[in-house]
N, C-alpha and C. Protein backbone atom coordinates (compact mmCIF):
# COMPACT_ATOMS: atom_id res chain seq x y z
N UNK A 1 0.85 -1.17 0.00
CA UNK A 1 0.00 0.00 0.00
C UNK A 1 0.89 1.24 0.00
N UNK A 2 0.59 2.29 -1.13
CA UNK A 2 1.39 3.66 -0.73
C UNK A 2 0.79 4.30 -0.11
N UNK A 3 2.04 5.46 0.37
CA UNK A 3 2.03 6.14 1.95
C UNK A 3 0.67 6.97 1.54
N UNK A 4 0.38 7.46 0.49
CA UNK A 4 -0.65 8.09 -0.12
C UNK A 4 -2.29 7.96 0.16
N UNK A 5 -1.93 6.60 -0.15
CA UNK A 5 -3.48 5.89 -0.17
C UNK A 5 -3.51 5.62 1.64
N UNK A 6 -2.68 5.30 1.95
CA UNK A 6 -2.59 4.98 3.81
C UNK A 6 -3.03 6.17 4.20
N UNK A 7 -3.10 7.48 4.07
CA UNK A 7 -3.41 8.95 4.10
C UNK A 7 -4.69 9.21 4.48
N UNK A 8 -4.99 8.75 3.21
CA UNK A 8 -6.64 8.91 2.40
C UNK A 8 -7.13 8.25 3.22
N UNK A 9 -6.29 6.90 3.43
CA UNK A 9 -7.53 6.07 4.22
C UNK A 9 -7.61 6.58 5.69
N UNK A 10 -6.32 6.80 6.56
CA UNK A 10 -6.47 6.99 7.27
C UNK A 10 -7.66 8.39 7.78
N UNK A 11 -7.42 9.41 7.04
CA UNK A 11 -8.36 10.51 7.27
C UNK A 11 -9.62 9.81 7.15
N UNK A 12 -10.25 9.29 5.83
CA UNK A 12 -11.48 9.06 5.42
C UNK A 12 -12.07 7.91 6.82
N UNK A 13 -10.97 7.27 7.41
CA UNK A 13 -11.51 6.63 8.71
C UNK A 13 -11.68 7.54 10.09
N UNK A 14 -11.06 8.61 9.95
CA UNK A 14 -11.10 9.54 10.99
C UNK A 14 -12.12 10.58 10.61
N UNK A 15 -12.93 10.64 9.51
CA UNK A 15 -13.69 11.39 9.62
C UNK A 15 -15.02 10.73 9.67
N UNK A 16 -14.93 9.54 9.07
CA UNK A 16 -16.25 8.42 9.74
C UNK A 16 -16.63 8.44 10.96
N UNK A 17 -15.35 7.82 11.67
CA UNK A 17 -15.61 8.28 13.04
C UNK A 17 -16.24 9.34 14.00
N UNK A 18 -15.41 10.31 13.91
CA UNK A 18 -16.29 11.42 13.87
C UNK A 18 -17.72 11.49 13.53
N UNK A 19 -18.12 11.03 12.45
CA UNK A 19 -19.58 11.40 11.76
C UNK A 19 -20.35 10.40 12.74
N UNK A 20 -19.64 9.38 13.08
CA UNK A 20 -20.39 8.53 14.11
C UNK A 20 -20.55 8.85 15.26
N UNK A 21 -19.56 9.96 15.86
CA UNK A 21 -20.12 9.74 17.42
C UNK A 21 -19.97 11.16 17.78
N UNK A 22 -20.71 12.36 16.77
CA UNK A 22 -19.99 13.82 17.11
C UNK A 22 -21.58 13.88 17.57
N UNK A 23 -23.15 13.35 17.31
CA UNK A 23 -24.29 13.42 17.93
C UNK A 23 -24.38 13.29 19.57
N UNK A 24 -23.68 11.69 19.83
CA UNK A 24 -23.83 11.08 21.20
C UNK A 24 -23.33 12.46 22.05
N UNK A 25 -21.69 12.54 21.45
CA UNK A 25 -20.82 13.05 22.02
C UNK A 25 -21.08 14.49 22.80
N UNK A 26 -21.88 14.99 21.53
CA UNK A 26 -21.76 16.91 21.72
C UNK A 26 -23.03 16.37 22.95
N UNK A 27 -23.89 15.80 22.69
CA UNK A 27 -24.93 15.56 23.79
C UNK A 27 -24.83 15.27 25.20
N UNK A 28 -23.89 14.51 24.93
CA UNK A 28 -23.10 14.26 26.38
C UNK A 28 -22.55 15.03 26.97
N UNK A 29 -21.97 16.05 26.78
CA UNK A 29 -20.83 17.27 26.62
C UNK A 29 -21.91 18.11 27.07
N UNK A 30 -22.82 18.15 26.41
CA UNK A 30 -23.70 19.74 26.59
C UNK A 30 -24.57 19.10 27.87
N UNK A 31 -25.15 17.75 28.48
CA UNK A 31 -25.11 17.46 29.75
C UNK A 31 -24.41 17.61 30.84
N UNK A 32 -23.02 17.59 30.69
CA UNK A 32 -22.01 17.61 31.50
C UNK A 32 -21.56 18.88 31.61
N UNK A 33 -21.47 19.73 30.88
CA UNK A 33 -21.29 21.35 30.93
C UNK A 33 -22.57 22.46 31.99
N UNK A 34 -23.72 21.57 31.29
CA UNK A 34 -24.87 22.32 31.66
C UNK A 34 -26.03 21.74 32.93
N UNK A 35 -25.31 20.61 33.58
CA UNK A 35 -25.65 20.05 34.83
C UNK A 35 -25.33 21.28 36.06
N UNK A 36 -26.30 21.49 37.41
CA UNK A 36 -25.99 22.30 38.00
C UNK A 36 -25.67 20.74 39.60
N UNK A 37 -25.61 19.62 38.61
CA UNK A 37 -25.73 18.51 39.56
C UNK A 37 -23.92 18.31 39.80
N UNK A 38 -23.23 18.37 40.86
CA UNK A 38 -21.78 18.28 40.87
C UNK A 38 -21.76 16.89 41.68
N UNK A 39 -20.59 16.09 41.30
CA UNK A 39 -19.78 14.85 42.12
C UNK A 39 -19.49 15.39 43.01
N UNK A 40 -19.37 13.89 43.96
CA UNK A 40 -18.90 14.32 45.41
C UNK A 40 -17.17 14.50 45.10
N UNK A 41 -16.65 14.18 44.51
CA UNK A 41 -15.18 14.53 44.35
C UNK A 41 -15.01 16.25 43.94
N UNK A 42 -15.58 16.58 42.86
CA UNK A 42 -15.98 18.59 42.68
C UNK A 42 -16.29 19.02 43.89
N UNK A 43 -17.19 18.40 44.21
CA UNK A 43 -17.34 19.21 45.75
C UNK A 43 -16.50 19.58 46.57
N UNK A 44 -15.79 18.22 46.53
CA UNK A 44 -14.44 18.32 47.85
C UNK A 44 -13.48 19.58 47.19
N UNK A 45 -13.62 19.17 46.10
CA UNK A 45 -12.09 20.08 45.32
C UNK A 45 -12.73 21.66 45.22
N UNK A 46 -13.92 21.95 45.03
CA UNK A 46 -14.73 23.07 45.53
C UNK A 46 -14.19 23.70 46.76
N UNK A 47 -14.62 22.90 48.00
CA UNK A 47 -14.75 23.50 49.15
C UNK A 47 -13.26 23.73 49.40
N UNK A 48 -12.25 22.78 49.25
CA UNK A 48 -10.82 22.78 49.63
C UNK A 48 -10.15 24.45 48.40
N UNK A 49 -10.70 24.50 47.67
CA UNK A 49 -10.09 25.90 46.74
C UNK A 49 -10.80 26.74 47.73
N UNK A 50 -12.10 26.55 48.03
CA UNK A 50 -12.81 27.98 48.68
C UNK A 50 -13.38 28.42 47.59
N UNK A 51 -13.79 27.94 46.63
CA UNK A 51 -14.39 27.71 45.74
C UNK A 51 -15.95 27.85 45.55
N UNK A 52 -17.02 28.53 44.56
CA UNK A 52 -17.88 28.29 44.61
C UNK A 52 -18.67 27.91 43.34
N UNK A 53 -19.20 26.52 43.35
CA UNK A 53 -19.32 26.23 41.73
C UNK A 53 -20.41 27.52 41.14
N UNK A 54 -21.15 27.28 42.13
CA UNK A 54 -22.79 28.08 41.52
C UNK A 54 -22.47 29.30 41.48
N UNK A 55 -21.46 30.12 41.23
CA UNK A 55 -21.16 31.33 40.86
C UNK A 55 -20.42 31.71 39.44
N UNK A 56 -20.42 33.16 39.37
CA UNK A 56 -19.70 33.50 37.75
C UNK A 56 -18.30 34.03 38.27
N UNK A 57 -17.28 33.62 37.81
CA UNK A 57 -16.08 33.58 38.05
C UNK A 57 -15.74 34.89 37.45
N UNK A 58 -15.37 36.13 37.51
CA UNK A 58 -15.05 37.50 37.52
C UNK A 58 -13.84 37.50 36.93
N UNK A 59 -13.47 38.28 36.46
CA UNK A 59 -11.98 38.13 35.67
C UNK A 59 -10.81 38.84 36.79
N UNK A 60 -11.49 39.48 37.94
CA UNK A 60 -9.92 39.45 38.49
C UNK A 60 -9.56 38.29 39.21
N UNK A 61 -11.00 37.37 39.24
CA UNK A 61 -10.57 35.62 40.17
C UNK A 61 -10.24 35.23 39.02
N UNK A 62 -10.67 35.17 37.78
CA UNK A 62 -9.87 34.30 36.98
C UNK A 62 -8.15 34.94 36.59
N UNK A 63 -7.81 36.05 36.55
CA UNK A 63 -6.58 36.48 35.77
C UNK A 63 -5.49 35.67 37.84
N UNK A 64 -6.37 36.04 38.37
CA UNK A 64 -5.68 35.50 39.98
C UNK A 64 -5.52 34.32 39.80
N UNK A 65 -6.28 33.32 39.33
CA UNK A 65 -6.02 31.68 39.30
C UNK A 65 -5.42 31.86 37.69
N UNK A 66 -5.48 31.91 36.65
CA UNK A 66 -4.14 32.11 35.72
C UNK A 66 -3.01 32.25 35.94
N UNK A 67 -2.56 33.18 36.93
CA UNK A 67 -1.26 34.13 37.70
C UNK A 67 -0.93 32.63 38.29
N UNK A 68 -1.52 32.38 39.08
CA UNK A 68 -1.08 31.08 39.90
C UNK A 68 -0.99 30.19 39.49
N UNK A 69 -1.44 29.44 38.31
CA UNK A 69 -1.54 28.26 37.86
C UNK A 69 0.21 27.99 37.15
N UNK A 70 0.07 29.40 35.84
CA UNK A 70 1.53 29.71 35.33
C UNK A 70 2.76 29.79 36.30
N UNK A 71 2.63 30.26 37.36
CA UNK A 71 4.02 30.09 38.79
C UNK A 71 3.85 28.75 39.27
N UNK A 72 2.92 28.16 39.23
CA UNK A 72 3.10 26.83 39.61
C UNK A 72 3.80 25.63 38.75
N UNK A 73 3.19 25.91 37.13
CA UNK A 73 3.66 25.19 36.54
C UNK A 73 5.28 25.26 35.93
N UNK A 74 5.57 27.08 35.70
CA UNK A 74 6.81 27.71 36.07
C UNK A 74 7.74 26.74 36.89
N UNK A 75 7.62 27.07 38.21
CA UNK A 75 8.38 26.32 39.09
C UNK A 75 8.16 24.64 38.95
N UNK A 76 7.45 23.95 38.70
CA UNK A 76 7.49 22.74 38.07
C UNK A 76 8.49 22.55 37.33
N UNK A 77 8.47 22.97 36.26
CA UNK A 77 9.28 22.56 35.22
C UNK A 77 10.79 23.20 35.41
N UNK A 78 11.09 23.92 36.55
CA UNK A 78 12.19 24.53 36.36
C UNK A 78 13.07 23.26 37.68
N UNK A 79 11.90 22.47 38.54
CA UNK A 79 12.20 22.14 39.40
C UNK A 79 12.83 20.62 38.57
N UNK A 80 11.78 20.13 37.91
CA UNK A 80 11.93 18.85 36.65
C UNK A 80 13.18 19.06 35.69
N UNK A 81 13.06 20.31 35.31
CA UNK A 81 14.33 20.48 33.71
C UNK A 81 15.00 19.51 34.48
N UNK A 82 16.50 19.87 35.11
CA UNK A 82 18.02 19.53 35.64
C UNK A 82 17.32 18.06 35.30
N UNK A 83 16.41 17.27 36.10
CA UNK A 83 16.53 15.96 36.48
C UNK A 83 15.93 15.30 35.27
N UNK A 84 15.19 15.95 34.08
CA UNK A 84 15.20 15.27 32.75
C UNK A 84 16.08 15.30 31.97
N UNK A 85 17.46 16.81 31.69
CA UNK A 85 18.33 16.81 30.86
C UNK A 85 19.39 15.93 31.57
N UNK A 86 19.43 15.87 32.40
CA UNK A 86 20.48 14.93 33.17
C UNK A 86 20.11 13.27 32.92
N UNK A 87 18.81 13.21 32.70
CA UNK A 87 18.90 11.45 31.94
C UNK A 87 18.29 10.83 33.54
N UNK A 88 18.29 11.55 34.58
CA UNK A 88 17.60 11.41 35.38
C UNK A 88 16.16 10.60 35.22
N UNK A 89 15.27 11.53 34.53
CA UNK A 89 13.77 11.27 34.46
C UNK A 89 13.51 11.11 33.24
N UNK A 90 14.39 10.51 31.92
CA UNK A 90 14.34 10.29 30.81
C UNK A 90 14.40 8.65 30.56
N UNK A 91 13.87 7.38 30.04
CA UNK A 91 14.03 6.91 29.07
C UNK A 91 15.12 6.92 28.41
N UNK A 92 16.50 5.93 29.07
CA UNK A 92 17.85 5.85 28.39
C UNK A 92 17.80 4.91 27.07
N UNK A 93 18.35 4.71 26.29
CA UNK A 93 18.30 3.84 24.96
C UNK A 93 18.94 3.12 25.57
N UNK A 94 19.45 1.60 26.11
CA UNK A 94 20.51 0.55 26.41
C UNK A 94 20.60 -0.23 25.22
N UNK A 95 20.36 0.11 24.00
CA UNK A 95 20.89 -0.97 22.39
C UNK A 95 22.25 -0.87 22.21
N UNK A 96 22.39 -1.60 21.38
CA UNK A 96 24.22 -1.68 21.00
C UNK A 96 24.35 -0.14 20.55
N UNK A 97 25.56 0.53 20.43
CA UNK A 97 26.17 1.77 20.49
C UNK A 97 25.93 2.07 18.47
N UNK A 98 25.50 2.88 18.27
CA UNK A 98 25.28 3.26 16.81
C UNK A 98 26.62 3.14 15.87
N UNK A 99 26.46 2.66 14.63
CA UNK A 99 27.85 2.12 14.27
C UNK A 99 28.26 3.83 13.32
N UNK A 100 29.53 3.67 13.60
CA UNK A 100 30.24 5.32 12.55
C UNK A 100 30.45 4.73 11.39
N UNK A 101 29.36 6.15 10.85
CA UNK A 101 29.74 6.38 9.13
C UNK A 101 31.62 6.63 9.12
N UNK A 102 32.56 6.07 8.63
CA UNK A 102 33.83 6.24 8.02
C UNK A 102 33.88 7.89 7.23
N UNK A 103 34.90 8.70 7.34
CA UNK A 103 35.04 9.89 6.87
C UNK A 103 34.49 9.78 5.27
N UNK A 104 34.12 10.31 4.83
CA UNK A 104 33.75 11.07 3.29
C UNK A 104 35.09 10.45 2.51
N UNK A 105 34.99 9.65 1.41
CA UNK A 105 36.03 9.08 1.14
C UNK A 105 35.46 8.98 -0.25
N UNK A 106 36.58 8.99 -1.28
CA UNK A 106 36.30 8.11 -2.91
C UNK A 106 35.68 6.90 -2.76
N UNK A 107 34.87 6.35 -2.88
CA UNK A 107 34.58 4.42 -3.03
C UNK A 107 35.34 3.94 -3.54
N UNK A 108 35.99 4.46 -4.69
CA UNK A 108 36.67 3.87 -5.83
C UNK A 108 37.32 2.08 -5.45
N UNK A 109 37.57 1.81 -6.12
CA UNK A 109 38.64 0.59 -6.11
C UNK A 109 40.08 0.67 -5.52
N UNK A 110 40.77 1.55 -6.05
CA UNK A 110 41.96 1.73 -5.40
C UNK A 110 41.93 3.24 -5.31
N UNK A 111 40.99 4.16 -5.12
CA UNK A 111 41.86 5.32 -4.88
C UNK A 111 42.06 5.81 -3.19
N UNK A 112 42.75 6.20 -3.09
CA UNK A 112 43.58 6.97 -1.76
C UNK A 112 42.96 8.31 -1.56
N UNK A 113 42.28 8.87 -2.43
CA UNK A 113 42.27 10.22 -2.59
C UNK A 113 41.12 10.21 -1.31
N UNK A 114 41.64 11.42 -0.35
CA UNK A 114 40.48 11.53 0.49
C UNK A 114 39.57 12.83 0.64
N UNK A 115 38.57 13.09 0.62
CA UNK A 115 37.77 14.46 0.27
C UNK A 115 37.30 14.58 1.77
N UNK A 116 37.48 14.04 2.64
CA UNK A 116 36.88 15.29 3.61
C UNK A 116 38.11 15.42 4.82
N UNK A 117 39.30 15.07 4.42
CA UNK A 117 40.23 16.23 5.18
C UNK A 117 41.71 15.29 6.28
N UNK A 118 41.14 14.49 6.95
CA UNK A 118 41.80 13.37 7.33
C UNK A 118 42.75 12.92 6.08
């Protein structure tokens, strides 16, 4: 099969999909958005923010929880970098060691002549 037609197909299966379940879905979605009914887990995470669901969130509480969210995740990642570039918190490769391309050379049969400098 070419990479072409694998393309085609693949989209033309991803947009089936879609066509199949964007009814259920958005329905479900627009239940779950537009419920004034909350889990007992929201609740907890409600009351522990100080939080109030049944209210309209104001833009200086929201630009305040933005401000905070960005310093949090800020310091996350500054706390993470060192211990992922360090191989720390990375996924090491352990395969045999990659074999070296030989310098830039003639192929020829017998020639000596060398083009990249060695």
């Amino acid at each position: 099969m070419s990479p072409v037609l694998a393309d085609v197909l693949l989209v033309t299966a991803l947009i089936g999909a879609l066509a199949l379940v964007h009814r259920p879905l958005g329905d479900y979605m627009a239940a779950v958005y537009s419920s004034r009914k909350h889990l007992r887990i929201e609740k907890w995470i409600y009351r522990s923010a100080g939080a109030n669901p049944d209210a309209e969130m104001r833009w200086p509480a929201y630009l305040r929880a933005v401000l905070a969210f960005s310093a949090v995740s800020v310091l996350f990642l500054q706390l993470a970098g060192p211990a992922v570039r360090s191989g720390r918190g990375a996924r090491r490769h352990h395969g045999p060691p990659a074999r070296r391309r030989p310098p830039a050379r003639c192929r020829g049969p017998r020639s000596g002549v060398s083009l990249g400098g060695r």
